[in-house]
Protein backbone atom coordinates (compact mmCIF):
# COMPACT_ATOMS: atom_id res chain seq x y z
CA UNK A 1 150.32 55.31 85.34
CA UNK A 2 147.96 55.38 81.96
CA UNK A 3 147.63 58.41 79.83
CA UNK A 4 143.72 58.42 81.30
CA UNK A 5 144.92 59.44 84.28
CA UNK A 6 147.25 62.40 82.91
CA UNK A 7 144.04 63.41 80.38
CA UNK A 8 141.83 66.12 82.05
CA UNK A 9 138.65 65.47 83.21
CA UNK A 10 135.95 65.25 80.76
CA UNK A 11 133.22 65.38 83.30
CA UNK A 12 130.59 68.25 83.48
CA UNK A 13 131.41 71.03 86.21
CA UNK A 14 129.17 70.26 88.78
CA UNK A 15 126.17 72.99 89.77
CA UNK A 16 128.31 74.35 92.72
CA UNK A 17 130.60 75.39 90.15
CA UNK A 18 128.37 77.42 88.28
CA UNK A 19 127.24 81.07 88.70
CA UNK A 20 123.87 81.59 89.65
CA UNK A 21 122.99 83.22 85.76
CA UNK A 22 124.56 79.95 84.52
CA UNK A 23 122.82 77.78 86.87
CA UNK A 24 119.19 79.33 86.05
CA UNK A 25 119.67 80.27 82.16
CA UNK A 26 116.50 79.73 80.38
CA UNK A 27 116.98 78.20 76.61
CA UNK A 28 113.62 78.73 75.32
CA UNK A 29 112.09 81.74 74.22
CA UNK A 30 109.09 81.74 75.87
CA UNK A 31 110.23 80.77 79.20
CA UNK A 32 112.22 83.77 79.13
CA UNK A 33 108.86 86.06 78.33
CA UNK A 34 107.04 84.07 81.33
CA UNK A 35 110.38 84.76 83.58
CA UNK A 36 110.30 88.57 82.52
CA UNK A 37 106.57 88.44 83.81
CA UNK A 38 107.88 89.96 87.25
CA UNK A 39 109.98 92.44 85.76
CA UNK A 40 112.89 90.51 86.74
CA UNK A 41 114.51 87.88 83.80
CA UNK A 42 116.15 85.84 86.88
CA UNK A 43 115.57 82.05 85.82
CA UNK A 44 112.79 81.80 88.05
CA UNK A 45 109.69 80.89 86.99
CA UNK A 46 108.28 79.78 90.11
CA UNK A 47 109.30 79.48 93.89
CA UNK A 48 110.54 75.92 95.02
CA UNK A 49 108.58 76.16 97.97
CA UNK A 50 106.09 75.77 95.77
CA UNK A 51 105.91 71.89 95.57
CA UNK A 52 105.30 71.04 99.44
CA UNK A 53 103.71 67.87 99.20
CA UNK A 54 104.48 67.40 102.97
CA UNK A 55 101.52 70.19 103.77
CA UNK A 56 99.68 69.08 101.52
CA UNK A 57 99.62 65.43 102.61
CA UNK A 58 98.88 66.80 106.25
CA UNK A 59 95.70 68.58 104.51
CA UNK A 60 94.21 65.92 103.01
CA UNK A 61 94.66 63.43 106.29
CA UNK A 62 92.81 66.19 108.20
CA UNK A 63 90.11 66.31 105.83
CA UNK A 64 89.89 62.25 106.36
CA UNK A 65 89.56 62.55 109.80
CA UNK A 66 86.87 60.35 111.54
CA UNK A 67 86.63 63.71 114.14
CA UNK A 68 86.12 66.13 111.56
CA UNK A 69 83.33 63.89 109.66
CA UNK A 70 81.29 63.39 112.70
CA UNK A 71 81.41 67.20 113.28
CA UNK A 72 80.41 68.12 109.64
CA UNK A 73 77.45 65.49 110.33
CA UNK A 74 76.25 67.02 113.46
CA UNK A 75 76.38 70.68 111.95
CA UNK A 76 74.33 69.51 108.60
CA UNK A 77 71.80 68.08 110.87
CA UNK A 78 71.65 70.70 113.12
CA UNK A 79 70.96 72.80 110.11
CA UNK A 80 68.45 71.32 108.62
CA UNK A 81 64.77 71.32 109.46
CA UNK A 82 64.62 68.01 111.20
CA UNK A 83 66.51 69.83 114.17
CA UNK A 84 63.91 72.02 114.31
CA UNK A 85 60.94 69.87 114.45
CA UNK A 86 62.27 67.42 117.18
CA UNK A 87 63.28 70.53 119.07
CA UNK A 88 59.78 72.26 118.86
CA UNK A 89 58.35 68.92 119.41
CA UNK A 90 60.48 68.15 122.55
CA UNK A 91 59.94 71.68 124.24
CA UNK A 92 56.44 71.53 123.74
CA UNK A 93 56.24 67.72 125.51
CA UNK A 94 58.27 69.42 128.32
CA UNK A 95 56.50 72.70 129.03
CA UNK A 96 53.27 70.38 128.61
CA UNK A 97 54.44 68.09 131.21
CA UNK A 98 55.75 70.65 133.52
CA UNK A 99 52.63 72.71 133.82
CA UNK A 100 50.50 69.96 134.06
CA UNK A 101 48.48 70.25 130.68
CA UNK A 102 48.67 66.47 130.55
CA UNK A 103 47.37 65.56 133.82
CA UNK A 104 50.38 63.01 134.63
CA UNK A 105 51.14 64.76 137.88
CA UNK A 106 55.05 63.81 137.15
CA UNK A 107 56.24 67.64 137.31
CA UNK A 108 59.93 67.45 137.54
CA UNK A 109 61.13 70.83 135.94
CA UNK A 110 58.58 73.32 137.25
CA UNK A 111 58.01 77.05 135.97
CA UNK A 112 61.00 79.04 134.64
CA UNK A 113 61.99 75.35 133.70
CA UNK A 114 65.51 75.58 135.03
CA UNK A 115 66.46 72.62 133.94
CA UNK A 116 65.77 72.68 130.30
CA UNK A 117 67.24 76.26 130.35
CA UNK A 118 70.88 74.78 131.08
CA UNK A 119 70.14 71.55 128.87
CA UNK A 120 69.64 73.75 125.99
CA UNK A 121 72.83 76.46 126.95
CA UNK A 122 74.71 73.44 126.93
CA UNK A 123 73.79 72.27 123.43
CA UNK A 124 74.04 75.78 122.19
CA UNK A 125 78.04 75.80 123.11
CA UNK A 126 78.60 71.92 121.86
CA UNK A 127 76.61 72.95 118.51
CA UNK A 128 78.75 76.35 118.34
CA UNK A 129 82.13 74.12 118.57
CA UNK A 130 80.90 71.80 116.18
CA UNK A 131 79.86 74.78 113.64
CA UNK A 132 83.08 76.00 113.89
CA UNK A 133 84.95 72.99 113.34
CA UNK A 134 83.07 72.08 110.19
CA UNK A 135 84.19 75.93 109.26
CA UNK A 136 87.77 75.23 109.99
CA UNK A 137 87.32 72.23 107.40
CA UNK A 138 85.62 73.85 105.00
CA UNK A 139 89.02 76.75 105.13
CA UNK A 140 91.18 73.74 104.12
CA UNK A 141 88.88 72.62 101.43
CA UNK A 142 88.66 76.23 99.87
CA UNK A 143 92.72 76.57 100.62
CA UNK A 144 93.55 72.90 98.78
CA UNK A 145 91.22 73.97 96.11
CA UNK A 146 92.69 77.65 95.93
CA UNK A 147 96.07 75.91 95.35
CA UNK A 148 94.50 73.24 92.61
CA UNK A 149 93.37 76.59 90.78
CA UNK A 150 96.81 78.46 91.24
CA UNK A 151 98.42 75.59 90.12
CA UNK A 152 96.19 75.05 86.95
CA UNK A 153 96.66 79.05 86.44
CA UNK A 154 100.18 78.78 86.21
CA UNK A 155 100.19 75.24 84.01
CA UNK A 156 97.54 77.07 81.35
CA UNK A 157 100.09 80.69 81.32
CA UNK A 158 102.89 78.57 80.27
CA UNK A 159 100.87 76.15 78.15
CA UNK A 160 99.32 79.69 76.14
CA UNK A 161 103.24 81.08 75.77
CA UNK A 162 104.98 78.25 74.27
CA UNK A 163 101.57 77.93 71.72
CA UNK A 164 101.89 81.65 71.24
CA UNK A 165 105.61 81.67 70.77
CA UNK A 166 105.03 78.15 68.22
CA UNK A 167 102.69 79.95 65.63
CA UNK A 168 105.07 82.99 65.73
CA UNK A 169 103.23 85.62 67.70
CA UNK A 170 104.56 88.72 70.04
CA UNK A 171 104.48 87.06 73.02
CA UNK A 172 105.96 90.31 74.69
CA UNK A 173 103.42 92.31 72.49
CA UNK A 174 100.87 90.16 74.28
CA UNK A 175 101.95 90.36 77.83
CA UNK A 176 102.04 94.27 77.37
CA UNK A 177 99.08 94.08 76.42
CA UNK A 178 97.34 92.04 79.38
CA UNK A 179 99.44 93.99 81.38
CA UNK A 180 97.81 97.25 80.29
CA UNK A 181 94.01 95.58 80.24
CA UNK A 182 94.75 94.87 83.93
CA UNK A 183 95.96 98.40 85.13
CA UNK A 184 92.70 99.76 83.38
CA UNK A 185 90.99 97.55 85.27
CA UNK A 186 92.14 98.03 88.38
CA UNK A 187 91.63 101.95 87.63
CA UNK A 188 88.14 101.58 86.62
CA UNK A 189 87.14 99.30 89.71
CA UNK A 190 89.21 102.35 91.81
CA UNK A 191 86.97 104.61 90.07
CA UNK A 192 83.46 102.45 90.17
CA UNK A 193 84.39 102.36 94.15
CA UNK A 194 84.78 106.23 94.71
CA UNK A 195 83.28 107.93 92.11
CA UNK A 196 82.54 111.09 94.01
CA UNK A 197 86.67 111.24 94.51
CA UNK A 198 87.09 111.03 90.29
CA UNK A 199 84.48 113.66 90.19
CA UNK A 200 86.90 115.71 92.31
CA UNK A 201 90.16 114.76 90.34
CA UNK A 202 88.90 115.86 87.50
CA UNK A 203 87.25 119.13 88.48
């Protein structure tokens, strides 16, 4: 037996062996401030939920869908003004037909024109579903686009702390400070909403 295997192990402990304030101390300075930003100096600067890439991928295939395309193509043309001038054109060749204006004698959809009535119900409710498909995709859009913003919000908070911390400023001066500007906010918009309530408070 060699005196390596009588020397204890030099190895680092493994992460099961730490405690959970060993396992999540923060080192720098200004990660610290941005992990005391919830009141709480934890080592947790953001949730690991947070990187889902699996939902994410699942987004961005249902935004590629040949489905979803077709139905945001139907519901711009049905919005637009072309949709309006076939339609006026079409009813008015119809009505003409079927009260014999033209003089063609090929009345097929007499007076209260039944069967245009349930032609057009039924484009109403396939126009309806397509409107509100193209409003289910355009959710995902603003929700993948939310997320871009939340994630560029978070990358520009850290990015200002470590620059604040590297040319020596308060950094906790600073986020009392925000934090302050944003309850006076949020009172004045209370107030701005219900000013006959201040009015009262006051009195």
């Amino acid at each position: 037996m060699s005196d390596n295997d009588n020397a204890p192990s030099r190895l680092a402990p493994s992460t099961t062996d730490l405690s959970p304030e060993e396992l999540h101390e923060l080192t720098c300075p200004a990660c610290r401030v941005i992990d005391r930003a919830d009141g709480v100096e934890d080592g947790q600067l953001w949730k690991t939920t947070h990187y889902a890439s699996t939902a994410e991928r699942k987004l961005v295939a249902m935004l590629q869908r040949v489905q979803g395309q077709a139905a945001d193509g139907i519901t711009n043309f049905a919005g637009s003004m072309r949709f309006i001038y076939i339609h006026v054109i079409w009813f008015g060749i119809w009505i003409a037909i079927n009260v014999g204006l033209t003089g063609l004698g090929h009345e097929f959809d007499k007076f209260p024109f039944g069967l245009l009535t349930m032609i057009v119900s039924l484009e109403a409710i396939f126009l309806s579903t397509f409107v509100m498909i193209s409003q289910n995709r355009q959710a995902v859009r603003t929700d993948v686009r939310s997320q871009l913003d939340f994630e560029n919000n978070i990358r520009s908070e850290i990015w200002s702390v470590h620059v604040g911390h590297a040319l020596g400023l308060d950094v906790d001066h600073v986020e009392e400070v925000v934090r302050q500007a944003i309850e006076g906010a949020e009172r004045a918009l209370k107030e701005a909403r219900s000013p006959g309530q201040s009015r009262e408070l006051q009195e």
